[in-house]
PDB file of N, CA and C in Angstrom:
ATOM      1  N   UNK A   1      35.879  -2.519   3.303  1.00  0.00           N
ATOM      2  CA  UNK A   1      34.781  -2.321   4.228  1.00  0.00           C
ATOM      3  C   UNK A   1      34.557  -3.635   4.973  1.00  0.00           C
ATOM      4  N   UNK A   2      34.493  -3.442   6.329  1.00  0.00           N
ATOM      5  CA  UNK A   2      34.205  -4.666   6.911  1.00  0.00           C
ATOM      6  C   UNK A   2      32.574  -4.886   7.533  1.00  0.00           C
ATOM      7  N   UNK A   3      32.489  -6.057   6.807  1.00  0.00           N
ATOM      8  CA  UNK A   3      30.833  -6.793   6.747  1.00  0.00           C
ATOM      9  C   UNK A   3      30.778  -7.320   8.774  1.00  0.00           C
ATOM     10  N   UNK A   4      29.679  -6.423   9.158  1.00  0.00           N
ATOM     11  CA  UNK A   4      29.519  -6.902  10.423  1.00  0.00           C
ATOM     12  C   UNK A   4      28.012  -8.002  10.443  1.00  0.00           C
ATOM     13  N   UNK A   5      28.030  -8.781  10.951  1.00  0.00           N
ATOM     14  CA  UNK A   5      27.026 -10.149  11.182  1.00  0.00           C
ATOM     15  C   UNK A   5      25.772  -9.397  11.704  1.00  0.00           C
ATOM     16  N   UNK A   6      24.710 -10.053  11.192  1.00  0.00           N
ATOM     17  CA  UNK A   6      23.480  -9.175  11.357  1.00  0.00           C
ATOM     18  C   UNK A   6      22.891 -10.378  12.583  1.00  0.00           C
ATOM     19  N   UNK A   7      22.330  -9.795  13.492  1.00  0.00           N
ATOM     20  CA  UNK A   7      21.548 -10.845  14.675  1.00  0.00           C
ATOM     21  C   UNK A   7      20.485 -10.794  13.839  1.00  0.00           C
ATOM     22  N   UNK A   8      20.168 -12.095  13.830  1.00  0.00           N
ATOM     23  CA  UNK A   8      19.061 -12.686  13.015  1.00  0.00           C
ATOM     24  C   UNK A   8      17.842 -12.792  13.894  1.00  0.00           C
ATOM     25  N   UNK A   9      18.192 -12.876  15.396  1.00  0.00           N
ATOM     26  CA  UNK A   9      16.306 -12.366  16.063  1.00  0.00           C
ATOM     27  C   UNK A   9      16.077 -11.486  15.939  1.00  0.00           C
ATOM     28  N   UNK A  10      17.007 -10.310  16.088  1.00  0.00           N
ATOM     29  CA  UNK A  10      16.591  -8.846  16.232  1.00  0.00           C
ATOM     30  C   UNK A  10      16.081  -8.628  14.604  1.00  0.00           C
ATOM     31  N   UNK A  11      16.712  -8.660  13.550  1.00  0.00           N
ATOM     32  CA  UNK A  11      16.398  -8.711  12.275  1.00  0.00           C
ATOM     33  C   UNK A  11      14.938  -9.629  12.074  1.00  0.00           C
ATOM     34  N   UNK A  12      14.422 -10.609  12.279  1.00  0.00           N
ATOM     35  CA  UNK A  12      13.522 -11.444  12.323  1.00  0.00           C
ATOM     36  C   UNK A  12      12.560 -10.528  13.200  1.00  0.00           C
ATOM     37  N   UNK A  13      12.781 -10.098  14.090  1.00  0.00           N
ATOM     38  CA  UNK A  13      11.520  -8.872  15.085  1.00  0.00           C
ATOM     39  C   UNK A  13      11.279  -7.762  14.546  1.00  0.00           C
ATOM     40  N   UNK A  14      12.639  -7.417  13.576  1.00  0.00           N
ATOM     41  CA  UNK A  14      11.793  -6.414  12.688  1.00  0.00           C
ATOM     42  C   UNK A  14      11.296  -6.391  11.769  1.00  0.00           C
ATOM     43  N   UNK A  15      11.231  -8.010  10.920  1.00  0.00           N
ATOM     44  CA  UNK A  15      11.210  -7.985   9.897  1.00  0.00           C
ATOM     45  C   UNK A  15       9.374  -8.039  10.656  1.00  0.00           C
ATOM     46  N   UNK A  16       9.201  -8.971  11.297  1.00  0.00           N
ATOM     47  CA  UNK A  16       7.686  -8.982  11.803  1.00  0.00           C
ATOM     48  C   UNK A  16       6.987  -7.606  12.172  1.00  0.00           C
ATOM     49  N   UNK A  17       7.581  -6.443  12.463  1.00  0.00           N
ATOM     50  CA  UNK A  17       7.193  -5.258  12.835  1.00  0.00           C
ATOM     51  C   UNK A  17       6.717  -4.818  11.431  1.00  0.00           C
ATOM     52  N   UNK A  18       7.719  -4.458  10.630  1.00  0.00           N
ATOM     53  CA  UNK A  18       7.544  -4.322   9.538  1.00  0.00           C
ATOM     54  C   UNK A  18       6.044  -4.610   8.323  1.00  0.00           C
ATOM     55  N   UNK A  19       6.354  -6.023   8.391  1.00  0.00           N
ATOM     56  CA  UNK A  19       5.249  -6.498   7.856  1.00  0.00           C
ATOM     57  C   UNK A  19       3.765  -6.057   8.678  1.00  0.00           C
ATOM     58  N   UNK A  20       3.587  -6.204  10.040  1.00  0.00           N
ATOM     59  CA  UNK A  20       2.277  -5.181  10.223  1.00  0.00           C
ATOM     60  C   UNK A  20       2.360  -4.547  10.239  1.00  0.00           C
ATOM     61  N   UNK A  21       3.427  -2.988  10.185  1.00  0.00           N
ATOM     62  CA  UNK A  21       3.152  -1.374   9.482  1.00  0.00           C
ATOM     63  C   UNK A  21       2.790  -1.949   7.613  1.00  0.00           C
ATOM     64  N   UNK A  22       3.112  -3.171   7.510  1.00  0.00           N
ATOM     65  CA  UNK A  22       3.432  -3.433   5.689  1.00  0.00           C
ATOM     66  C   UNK A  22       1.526  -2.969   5.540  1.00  0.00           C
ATOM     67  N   UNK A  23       0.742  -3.951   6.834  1.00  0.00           N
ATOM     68  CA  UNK A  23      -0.866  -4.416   6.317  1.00  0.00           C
ATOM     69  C   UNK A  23      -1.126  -2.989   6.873  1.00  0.00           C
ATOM     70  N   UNK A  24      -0.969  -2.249   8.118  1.00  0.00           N
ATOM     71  CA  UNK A  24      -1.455  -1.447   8.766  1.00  0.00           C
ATOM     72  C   UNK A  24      -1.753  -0.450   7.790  1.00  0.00           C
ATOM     73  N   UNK A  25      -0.601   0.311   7.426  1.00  0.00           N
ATOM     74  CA  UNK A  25      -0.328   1.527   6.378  1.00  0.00           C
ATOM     75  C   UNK A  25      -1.455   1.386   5.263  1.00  0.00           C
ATOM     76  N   UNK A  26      -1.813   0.768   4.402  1.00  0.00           N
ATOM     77  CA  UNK A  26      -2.816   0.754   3.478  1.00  0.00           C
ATOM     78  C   UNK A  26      -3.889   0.727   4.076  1.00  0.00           C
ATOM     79  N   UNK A  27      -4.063   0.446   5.438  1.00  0.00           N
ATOM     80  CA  UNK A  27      -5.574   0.007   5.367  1.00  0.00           C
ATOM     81  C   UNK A  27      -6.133   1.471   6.083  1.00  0.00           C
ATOM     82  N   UNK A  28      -5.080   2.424   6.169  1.00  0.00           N
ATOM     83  CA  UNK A  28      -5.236   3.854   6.703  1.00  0.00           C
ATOM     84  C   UNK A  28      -5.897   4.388   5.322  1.00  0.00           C
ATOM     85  N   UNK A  29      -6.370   4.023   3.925  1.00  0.00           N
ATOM     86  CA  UNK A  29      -7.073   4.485   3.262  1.00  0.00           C
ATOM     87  C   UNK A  29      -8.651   3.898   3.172  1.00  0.00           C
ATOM     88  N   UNK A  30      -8.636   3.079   4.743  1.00  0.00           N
ATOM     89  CA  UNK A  30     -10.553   2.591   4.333  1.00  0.00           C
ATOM     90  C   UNK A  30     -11.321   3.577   4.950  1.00  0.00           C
ATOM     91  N   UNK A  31     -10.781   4.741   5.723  1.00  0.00           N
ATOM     92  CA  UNK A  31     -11.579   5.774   5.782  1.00  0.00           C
ATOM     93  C   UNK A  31     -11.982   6.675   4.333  1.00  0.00           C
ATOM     94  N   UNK A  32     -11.215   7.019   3.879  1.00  0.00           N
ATOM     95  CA  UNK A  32     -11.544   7.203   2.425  1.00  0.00           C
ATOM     96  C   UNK A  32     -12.462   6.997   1.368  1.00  0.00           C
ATOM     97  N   UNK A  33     -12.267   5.730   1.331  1.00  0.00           N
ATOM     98  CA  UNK A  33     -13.322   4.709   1.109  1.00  0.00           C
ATOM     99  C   UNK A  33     -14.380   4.987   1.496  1.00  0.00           C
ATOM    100  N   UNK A  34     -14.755   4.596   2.875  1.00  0.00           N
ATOM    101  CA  UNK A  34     -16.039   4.469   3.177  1.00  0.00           C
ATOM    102  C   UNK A  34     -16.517   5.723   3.390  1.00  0.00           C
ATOM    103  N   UNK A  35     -15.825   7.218   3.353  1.00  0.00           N
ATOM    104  CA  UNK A  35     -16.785   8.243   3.449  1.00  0.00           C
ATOM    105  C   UNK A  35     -17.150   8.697   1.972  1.00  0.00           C
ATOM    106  N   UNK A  36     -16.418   8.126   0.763  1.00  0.00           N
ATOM    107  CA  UNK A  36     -16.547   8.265  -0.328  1.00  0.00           C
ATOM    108  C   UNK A  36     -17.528   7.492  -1.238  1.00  0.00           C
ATOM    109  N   UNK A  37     -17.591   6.249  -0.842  1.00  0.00           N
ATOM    110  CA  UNK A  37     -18.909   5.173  -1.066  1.00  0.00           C
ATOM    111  C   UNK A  37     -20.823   5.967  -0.641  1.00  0.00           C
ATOM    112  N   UNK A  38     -20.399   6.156   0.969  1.00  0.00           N
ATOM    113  CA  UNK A  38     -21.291   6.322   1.952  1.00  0.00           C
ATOM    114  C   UNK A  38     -22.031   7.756   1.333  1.00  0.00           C
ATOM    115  N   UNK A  39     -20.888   9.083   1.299  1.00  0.00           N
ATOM    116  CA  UNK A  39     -21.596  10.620   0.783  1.00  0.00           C
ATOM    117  C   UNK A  39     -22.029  10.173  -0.896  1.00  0.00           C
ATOM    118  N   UNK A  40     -21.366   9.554  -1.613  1.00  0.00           N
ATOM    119  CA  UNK A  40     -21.312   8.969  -3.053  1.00  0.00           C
ATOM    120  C   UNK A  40     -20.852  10.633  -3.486  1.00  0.00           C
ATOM    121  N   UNK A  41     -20.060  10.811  -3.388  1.00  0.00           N
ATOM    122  CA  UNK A  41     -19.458  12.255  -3.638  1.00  0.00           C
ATOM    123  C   UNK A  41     -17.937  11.775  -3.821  1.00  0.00           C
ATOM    124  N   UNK A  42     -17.395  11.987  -5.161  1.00  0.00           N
ATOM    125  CA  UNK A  42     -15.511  12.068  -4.956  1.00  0.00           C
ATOM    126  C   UNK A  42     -14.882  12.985  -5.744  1.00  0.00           C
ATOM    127  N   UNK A  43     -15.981  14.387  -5.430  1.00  0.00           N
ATOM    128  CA  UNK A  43     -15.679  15.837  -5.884  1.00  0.00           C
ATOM    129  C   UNK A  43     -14.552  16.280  -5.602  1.00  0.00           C
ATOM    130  N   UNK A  44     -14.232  16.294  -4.487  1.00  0.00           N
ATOM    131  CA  UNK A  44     -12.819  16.568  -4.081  1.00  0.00           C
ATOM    132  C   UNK A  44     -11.434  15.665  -4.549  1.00  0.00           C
ATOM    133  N   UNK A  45     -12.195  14.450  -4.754  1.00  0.00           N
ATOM    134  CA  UNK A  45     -10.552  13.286  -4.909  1.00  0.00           C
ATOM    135  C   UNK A  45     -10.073  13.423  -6.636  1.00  0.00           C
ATOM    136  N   UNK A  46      -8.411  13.422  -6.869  1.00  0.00           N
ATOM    137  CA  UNK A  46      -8.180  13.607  -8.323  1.00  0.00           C
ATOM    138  C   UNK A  46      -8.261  11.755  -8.476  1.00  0.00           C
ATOM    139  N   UNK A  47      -8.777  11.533  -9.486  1.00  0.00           N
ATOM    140  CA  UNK A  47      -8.323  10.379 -10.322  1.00  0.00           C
ATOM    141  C   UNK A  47      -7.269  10.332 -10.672  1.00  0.00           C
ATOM    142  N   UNK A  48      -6.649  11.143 -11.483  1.00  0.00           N
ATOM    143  CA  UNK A  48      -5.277  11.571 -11.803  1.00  0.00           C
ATOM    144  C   UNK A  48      -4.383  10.623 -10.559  1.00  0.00           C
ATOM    145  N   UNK A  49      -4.461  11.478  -9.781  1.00  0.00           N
ATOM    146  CA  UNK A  49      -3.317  11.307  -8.582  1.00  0.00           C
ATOM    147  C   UNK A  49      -3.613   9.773  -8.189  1.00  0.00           C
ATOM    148  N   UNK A  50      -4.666   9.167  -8.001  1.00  0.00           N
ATOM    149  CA  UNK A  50      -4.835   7.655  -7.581  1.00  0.00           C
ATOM    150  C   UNK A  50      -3.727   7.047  -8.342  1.00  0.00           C
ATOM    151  N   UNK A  51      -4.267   7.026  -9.401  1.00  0.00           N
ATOM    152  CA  UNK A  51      -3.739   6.584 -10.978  1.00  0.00           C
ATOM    153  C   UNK A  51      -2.342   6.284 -10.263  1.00  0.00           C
ATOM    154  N   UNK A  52      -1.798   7.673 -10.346  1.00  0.00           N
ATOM    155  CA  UNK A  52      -0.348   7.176 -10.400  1.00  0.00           C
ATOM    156  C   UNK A  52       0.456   7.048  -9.493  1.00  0.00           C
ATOM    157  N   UNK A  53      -0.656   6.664  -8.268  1.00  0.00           N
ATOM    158  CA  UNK A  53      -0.233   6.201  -6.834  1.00  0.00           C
ATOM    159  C   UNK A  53      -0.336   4.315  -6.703  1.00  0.00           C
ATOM    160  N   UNK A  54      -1.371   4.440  -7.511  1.00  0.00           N
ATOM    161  CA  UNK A  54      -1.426   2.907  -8.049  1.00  0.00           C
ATOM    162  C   UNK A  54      -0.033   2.145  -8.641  1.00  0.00           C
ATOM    163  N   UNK A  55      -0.291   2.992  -9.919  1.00  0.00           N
ATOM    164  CA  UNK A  55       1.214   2.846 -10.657  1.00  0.00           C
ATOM    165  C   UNK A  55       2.115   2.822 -10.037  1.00  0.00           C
ATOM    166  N   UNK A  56       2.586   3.494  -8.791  1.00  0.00           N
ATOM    167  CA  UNK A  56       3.809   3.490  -8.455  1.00  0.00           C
ATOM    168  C   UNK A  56       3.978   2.168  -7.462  1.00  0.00           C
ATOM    169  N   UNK A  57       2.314   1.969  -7.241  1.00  0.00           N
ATOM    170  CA  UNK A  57       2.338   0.713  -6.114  1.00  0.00           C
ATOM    171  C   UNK A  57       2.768  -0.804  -6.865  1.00  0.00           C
ATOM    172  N   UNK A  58       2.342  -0.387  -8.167  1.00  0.00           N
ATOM    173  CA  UNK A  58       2.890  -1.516  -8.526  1.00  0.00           C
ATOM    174  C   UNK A  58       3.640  -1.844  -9.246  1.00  0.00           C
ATOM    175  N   UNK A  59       4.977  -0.703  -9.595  1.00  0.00           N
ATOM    176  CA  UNK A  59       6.530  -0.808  -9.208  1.00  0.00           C
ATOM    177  C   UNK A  59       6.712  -1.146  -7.967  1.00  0.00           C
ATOM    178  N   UNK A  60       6.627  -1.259  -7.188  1.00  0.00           N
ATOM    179  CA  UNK A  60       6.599  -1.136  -5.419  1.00  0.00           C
ATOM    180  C   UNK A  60       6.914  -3.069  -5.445  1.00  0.00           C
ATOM    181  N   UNK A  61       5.646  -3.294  -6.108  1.00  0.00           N
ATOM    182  CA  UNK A  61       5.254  -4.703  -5.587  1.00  0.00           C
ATOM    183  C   UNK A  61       6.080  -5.850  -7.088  1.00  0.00           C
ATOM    184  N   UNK A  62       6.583  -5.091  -7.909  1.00  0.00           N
ATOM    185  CA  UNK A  62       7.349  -5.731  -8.863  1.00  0.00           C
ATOM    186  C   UNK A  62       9.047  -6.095  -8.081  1.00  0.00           C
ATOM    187  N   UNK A  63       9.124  -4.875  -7.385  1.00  0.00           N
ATOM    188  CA  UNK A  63      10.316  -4.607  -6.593  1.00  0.00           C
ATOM    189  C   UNK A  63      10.726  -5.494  -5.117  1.00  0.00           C
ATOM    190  N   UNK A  64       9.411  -5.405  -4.645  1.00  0.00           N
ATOM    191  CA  UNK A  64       8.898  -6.648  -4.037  1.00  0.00           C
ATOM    192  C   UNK A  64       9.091  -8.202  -4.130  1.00  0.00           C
ATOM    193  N   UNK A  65       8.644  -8.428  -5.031  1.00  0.00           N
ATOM    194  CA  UNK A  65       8.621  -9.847  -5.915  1.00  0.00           C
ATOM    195  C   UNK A  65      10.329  -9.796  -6.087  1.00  0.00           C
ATOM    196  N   UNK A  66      10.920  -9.438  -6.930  1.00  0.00           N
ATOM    197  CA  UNK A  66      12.255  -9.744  -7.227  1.00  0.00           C
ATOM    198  C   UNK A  66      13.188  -9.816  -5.608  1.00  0.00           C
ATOM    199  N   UNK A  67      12.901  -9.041  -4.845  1.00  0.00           N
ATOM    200  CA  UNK A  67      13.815  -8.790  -3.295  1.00  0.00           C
ATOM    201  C   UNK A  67      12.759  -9.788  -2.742  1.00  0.00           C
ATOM    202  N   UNK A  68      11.867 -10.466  -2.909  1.00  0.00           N
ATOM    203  CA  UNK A  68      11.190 -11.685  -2.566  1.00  0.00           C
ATOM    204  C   UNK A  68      11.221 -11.298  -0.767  1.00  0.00           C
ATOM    205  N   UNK A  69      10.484  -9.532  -0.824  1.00  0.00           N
ATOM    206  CA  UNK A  69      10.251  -9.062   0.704  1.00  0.00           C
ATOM    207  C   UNK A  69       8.557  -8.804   0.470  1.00  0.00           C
ATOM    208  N   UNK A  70       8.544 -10.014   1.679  1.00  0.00           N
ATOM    209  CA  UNK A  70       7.139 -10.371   2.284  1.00  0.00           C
ATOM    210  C   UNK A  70       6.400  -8.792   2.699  1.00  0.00           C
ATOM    211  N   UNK A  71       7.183  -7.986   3.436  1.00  0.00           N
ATOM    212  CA  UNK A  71       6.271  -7.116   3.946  1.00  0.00           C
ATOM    213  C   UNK A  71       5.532  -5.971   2.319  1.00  0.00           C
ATOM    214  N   UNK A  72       6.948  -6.081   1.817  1.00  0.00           N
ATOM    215  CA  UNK A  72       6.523  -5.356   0.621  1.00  0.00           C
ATOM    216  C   UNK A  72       5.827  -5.648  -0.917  1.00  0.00           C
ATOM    217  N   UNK A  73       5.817  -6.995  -0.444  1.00  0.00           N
ATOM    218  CA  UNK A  73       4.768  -7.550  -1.282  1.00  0.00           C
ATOM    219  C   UNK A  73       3.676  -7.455  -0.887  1.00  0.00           C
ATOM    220  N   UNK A  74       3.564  -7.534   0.784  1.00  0.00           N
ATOM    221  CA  UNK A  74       1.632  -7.435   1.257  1.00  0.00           C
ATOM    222  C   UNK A  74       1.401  -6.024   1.198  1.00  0.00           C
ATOM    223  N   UNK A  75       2.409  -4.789   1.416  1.00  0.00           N
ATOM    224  CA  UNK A  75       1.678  -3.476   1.374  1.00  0.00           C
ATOM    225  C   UNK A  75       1.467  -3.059   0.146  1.00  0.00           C
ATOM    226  N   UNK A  76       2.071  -3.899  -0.802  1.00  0.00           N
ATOM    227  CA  UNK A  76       2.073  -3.007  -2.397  1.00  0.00           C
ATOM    228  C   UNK A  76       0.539  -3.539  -2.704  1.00  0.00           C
ATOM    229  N   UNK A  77       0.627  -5.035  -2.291  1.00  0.00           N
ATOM    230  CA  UNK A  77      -0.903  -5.834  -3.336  1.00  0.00           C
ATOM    231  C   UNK A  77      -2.281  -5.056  -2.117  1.00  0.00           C
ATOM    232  N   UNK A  78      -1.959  -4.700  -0.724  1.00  0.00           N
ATOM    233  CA  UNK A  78      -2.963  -3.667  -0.244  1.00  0.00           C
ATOM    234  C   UNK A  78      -3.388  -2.349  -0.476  1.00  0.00           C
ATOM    235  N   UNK A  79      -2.204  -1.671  -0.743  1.00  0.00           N
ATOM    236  CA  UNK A  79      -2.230  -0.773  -1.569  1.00  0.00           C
ATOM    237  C   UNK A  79      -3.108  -0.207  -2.916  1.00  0.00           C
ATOM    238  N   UNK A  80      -2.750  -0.973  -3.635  1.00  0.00           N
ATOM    239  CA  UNK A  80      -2.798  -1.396  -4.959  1.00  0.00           C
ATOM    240  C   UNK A  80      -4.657  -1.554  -5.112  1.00  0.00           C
ATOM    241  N   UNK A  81      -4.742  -2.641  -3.793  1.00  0.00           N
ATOM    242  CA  UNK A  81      -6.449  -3.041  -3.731  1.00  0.00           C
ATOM    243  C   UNK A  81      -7.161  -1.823  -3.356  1.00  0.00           C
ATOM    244  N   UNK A  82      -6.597  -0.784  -2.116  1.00  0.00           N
ATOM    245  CA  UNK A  82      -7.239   0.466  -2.201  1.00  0.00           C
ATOM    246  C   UNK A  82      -7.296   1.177  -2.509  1.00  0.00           C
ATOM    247  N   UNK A  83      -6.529   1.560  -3.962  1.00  0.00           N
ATOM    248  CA  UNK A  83      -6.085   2.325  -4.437  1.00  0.00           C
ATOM    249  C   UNK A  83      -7.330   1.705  -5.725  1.00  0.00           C
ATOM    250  N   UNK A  84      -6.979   0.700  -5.876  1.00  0.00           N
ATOM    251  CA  UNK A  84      -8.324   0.622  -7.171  1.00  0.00           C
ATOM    252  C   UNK A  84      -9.434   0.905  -6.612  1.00  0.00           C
ATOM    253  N   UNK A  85     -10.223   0.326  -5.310  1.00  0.00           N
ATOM    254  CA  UNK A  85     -11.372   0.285  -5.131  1.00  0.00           C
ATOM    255  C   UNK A  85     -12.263   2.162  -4.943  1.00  0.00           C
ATOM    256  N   UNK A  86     -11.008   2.611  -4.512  1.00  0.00           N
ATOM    257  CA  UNK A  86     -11.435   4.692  -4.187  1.00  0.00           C
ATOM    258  C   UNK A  86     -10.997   4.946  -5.851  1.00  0.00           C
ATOM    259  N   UNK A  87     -10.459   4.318  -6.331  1.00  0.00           N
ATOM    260  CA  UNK A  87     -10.357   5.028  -8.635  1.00  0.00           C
ATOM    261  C   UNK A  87     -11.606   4.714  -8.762  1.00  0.00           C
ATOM    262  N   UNK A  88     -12.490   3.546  -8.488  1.00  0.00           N
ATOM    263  CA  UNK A  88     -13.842   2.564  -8.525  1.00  0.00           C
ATOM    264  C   UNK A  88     -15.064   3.714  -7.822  1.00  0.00           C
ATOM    265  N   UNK A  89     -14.715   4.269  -6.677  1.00  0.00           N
ATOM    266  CA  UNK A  89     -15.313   5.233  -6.102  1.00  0.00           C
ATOM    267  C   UNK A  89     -15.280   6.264  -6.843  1.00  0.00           C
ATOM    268  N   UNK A  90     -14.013   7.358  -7.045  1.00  0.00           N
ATOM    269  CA  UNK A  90     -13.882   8.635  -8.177  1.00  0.00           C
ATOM    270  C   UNK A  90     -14.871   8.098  -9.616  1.00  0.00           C
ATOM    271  N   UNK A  91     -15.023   7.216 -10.226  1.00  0.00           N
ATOM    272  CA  UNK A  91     -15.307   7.087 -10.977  1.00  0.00           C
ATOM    273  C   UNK A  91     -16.768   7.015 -10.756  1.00  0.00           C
ATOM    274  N   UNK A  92     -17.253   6.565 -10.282  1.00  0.00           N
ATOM    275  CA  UNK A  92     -18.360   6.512 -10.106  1.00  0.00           C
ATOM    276  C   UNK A  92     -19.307   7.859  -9.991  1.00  0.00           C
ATOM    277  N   UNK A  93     -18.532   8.050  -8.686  1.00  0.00           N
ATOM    278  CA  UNK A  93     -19.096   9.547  -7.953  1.00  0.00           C
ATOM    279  C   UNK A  93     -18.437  10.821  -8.411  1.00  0.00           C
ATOM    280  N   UNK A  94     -17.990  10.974  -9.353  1.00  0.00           N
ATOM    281  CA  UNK A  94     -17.264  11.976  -9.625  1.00  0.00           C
ATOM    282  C   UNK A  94     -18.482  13.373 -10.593  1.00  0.00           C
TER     283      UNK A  94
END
């Protein structure tokens, strides 16, 4: 198999794209959040399912760490933060 040379701006522009879908994507759960804080209702949300959306976030961000990829280290540890703070919500308001 022949290894073709990767352009390192174009690779470097995506790696920057990347990393803000990395912050963007998690923070698409602070609606969540704040209508779940605000009604204090999280009748509808499973705990269950957070749980092991969490969990998987942080395989995500273990996976991260070792491939020592920036974008996927900031979406796992964002993730991870909104993913506890709406378990913090279910729990509460449940």
């Amino acid at each position: 198999m022949v290894k073709h040379p990767i352009n390192k701006k174009v690779n470097s522009t995506f790696e920057k794209f990347v990393l803000l879908v990395a912050i963007i994507e998690p923070l698409s759960t602070l609606p969540q959040i704040f209508e779940t804080f605000q009604s204090r209702d999280a009748s509808s949300l499973s705990l269950l399912s957070w749980i092991l959306f969490a969990g998987a976030s942080v395989i995500w961000l273990i996976y991260g760490i070792k491939l020592k990829s920036r974008p996927l280290i900031a979406s796992s540890i964002l993730w991870i933060s909104t993913e506890v703070i709406l378990m913090i919500g279910i729990v509460l308001y449940s």
